[in-house]
PDB file of N, CA and C in Angstrom:
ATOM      1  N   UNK A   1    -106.740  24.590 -59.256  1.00  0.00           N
ATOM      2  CA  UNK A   1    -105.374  25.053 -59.338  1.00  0.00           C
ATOM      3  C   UNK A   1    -104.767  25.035 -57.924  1.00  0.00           C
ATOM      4  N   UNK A   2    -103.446  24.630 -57.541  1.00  0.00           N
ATOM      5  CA  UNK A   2    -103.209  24.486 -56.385  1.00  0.00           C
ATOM      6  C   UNK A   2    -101.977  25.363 -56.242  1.00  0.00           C
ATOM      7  N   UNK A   3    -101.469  25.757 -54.963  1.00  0.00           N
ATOM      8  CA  UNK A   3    -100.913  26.881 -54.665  1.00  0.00           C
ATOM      9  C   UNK A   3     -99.410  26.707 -54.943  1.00  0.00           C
ATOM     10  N   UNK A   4     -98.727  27.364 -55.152  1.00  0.00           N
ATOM     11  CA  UNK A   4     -96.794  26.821 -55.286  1.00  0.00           C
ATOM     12  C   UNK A   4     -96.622  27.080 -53.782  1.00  0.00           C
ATOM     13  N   UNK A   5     -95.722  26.123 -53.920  1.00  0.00           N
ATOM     14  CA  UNK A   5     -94.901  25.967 -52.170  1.00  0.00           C
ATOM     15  C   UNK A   5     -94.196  26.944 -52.150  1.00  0.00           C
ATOM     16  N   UNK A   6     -93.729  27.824 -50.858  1.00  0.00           N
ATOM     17  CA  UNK A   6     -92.732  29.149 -50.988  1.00  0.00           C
ATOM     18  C   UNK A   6     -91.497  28.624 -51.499  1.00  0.00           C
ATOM     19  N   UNK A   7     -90.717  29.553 -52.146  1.00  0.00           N
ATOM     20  CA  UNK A   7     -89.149  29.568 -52.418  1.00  0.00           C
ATOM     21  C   UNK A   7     -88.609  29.321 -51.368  1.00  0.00           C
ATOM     22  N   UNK A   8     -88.840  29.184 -50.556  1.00  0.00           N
ATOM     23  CA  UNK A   8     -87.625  29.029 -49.259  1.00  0.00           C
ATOM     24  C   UNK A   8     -88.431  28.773 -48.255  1.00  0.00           C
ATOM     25  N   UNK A   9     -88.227  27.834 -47.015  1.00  0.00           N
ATOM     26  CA  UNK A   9     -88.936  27.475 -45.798  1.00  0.00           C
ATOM     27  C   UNK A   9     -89.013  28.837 -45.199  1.00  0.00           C
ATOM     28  N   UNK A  10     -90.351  28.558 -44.800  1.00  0.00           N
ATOM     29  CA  UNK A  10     -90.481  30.274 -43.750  1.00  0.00           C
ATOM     30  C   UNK A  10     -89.692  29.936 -42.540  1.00  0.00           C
ATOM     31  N   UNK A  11     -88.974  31.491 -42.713  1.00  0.00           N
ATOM     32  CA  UNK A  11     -88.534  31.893 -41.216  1.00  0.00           C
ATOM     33  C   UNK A  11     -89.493  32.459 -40.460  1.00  0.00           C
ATOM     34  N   UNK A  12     -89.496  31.775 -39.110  1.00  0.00           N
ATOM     35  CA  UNK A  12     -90.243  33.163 -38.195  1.00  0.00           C
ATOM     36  C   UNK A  12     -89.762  34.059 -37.659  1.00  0.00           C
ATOM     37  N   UNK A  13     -90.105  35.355 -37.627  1.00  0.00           N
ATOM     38  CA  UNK A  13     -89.872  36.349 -37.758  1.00  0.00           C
ATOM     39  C   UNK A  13     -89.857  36.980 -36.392  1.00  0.00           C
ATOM     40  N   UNK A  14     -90.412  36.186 -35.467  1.00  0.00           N
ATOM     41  CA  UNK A  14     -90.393  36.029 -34.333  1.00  0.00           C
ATOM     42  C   UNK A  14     -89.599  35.663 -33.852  1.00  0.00           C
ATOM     43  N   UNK A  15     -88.492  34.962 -33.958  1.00  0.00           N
ATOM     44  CA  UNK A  15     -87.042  34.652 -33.467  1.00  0.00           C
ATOM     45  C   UNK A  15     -86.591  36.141 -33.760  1.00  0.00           C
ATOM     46  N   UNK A  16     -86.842  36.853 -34.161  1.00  0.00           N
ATOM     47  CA  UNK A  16     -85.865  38.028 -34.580  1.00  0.00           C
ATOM     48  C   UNK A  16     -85.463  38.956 -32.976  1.00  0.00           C
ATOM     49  N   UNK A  17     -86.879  39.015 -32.486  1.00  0.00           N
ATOM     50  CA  UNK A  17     -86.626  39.318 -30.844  1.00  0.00           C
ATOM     51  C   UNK A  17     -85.851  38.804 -30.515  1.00  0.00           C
ATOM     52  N   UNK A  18     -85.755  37.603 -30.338  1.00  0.00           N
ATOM     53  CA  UNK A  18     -84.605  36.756 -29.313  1.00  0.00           C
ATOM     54  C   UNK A  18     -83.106  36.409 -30.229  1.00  0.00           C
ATOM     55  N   UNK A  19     -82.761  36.505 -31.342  1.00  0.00           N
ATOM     56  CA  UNK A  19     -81.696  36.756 -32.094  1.00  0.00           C
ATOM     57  C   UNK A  19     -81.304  37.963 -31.867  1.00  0.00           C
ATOM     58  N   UNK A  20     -79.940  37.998 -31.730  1.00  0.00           N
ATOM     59  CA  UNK A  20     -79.327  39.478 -31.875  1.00  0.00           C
ATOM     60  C   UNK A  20     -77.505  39.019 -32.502  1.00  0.00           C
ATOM     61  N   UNK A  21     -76.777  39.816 -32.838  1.00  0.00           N
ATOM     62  CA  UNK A  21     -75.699  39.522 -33.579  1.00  0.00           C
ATOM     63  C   UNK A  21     -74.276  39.149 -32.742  1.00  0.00           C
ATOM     64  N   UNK A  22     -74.023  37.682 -32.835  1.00  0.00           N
ATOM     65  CA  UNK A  22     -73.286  37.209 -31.848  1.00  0.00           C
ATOM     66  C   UNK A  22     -71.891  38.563 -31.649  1.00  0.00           C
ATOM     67  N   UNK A  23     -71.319  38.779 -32.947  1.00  0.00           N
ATOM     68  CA  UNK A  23     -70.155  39.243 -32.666  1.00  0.00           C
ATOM     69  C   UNK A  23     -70.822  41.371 -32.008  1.00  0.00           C
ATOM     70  N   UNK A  24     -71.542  41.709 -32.073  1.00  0.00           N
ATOM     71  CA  UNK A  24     -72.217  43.059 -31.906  1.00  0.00           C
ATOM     72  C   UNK A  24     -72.892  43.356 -30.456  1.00  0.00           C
ATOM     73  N   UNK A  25     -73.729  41.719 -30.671  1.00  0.00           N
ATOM     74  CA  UNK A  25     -75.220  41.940 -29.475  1.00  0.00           C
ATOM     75  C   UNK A  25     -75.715  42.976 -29.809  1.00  0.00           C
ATOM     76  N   UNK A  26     -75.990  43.506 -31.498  1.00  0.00           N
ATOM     77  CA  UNK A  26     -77.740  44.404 -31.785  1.00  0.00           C
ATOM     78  C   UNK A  26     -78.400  43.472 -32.119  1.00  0.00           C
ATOM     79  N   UNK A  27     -79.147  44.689 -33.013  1.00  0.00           N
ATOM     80  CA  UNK A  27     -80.570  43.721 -33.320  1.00  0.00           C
ATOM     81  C   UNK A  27     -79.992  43.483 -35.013  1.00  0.00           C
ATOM     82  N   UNK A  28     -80.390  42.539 -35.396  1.00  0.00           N
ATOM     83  CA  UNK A  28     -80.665  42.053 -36.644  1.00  0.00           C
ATOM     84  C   UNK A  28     -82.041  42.656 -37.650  1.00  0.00           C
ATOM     85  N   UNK A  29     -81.547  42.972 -39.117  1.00  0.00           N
ATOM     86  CA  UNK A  29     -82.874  43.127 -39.669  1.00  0.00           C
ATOM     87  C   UNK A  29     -82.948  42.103 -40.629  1.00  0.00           C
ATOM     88  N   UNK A  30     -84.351  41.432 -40.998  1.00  0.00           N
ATOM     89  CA  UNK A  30     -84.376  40.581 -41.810  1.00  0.00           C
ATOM     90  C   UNK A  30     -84.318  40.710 -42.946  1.00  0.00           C
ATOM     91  N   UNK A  31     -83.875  40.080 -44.134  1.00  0.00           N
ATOM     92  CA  UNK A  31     -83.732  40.393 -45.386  1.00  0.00           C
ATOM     93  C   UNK A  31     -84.570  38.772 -46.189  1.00  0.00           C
ATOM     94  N   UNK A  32     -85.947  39.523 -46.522  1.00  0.00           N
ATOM     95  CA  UNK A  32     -86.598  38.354 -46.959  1.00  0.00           C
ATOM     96  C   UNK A  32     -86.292  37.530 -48.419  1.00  0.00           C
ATOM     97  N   UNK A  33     -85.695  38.940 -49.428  1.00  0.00           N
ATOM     98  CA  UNK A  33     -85.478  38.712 -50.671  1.00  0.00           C
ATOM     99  C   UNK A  33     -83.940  37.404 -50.779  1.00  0.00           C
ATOM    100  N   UNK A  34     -82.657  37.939 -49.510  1.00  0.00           N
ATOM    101  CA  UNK A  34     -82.100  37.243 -50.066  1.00  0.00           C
ATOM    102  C   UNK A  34     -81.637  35.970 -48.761  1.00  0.00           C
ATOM    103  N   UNK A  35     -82.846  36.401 -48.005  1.00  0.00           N
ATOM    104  CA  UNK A  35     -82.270  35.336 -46.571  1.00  0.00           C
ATOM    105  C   UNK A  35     -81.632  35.296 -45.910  1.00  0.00           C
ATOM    106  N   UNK A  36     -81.586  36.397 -45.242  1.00  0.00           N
ATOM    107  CA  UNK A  36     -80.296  36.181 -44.365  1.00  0.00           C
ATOM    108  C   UNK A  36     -80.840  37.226 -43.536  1.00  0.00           C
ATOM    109  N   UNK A  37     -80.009  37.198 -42.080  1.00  0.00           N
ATOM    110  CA  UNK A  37     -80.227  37.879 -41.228  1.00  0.00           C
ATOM    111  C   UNK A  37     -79.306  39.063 -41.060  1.00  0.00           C
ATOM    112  N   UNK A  38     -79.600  40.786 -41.639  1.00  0.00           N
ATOM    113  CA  UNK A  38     -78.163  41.546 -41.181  1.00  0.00           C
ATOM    114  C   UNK A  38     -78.072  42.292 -40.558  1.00  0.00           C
ATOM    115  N   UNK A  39     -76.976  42.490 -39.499  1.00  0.00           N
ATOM    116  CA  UNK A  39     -76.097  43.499 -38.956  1.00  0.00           C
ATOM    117  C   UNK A  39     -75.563  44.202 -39.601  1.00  0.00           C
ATOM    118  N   UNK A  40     -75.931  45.844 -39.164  1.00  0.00           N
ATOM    119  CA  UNK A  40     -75.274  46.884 -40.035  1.00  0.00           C
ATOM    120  C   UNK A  40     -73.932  47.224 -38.963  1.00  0.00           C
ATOM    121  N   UNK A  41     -74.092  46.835 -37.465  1.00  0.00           N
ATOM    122  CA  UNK A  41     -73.174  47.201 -36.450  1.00  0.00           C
ATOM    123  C   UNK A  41     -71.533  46.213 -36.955  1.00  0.00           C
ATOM    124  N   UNK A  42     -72.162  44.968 -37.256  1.00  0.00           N
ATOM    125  CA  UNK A  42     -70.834  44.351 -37.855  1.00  0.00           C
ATOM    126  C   UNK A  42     -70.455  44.348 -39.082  1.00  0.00           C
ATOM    127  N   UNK A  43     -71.488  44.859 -39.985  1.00  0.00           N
ATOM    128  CA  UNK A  43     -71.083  44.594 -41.667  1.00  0.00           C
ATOM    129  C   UNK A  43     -71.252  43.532 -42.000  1.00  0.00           C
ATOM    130  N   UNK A  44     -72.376  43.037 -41.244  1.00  0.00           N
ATOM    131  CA  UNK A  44     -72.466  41.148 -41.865  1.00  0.00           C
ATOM    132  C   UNK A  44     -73.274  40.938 -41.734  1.00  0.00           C
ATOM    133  N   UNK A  45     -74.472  39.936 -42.814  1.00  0.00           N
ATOM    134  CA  UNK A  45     -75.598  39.537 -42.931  1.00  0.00           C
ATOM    135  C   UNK A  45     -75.341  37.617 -42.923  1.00  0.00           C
ATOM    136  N   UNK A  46     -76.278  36.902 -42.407  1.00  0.00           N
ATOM    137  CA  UNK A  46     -75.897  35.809 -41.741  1.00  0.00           C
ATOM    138  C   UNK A  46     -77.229  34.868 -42.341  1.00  0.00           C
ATOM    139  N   UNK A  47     -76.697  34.128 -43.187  1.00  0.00           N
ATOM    140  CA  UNK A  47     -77.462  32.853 -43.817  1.00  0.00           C
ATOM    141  C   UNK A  47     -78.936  32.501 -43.213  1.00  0.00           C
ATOM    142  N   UNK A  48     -79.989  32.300 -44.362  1.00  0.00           N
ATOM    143  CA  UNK A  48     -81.012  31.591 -43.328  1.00  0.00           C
ATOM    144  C   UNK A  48     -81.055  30.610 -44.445  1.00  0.00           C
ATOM    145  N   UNK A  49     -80.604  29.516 -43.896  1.00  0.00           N
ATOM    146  CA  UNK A  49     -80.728  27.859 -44.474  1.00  0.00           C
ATOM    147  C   UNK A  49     -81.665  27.146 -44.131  1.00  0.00           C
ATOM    148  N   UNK A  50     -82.760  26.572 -44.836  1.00  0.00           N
ATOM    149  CA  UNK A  50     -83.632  25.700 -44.758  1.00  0.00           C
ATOM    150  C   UNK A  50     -84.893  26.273 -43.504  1.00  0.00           C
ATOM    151  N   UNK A  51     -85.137  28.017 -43.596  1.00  0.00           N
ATOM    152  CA  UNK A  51     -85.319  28.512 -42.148  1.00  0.00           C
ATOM    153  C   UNK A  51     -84.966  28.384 -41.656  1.00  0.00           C
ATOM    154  N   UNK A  52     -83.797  27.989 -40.904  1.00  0.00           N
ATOM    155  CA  UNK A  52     -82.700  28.776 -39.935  1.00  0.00           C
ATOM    156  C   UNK A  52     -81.608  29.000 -39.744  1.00  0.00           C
ATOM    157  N   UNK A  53     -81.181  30.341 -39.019  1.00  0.00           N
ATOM    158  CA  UNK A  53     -80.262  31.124 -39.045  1.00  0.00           C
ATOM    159  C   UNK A  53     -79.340  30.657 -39.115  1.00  0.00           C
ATOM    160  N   UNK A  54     -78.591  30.544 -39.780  1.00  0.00           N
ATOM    161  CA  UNK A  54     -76.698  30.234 -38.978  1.00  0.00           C
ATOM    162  C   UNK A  54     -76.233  31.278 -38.573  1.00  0.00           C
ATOM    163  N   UNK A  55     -76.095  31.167 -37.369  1.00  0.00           N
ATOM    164  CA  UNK A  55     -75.459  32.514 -36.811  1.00  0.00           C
ATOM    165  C   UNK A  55     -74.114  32.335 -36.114  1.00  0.00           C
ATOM    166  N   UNK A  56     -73.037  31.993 -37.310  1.00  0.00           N
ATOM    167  CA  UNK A  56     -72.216  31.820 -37.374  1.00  0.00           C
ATOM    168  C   UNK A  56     -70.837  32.718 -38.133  1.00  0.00           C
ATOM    169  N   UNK A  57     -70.113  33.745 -37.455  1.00  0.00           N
ATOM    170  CA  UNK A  57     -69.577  34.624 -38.217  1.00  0.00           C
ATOM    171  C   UNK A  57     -68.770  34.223 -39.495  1.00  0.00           C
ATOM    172  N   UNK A  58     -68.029  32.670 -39.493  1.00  0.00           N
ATOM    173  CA  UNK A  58     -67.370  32.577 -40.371  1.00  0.00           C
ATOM    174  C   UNK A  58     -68.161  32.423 -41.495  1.00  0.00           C
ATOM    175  N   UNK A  59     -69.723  32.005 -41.053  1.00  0.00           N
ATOM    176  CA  UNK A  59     -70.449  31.914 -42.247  1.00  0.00           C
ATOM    177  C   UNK A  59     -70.930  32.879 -43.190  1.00  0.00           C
ATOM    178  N   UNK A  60     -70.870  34.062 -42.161  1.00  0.00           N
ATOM    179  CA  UNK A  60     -71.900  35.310 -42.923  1.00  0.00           C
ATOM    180  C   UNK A  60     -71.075  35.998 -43.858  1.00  0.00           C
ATOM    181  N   UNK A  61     -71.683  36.382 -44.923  1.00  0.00           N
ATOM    182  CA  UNK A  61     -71.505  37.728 -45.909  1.00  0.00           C
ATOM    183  C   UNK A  61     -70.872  39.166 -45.428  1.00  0.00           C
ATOM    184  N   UNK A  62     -70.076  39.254 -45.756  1.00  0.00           N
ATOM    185  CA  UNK A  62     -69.874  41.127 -46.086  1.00  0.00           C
ATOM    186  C   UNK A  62     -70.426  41.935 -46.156  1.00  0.00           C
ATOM    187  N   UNK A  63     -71.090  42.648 -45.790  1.00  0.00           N
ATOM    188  CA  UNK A  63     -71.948  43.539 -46.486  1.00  0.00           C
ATOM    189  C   UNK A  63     -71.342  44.465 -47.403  1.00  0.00           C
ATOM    190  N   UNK A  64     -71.529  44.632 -48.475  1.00  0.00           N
ATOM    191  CA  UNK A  64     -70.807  46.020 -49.828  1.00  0.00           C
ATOM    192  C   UNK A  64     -71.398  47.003 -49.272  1.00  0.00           C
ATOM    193  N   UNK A  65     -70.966  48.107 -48.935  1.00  0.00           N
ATOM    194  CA  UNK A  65     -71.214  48.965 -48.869  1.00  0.00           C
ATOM    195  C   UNK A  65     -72.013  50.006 -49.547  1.00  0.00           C
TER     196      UNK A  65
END
């Protein structure tokens, strides 16, 4: 029996040190379930495509409150 490939290319998690939130400069927490990288300082969680970030504000999500 052979293994399933992950749902999504791994991110490393290790960029998370050296990422921080362009429009904020905190730290980012990762969100593995839906991919993305978020800022609670801006209200915005930020795409991880193909493993990696876009850290691009026009790109990121809202956060709902």
């Amino acid at each position: 029996m052979t293994a399933q490939p992950p749902a999504h290319p791994a991110f490393d998690r290790r960029m998370l040190e050296a990422l921080i939130c362009p429009k904020t400069q905190t730290v980012l927490r990762y969100d593995a379930e839906r991919q993305e990288l978020v800022s609670k300082a801006a209200n915005l969680a930020y795409p991880i495509r193909g493993g990696i970030p876009v850290m691009l504000e026009d790109e990121a999500r809202v956060l709902d409150d």
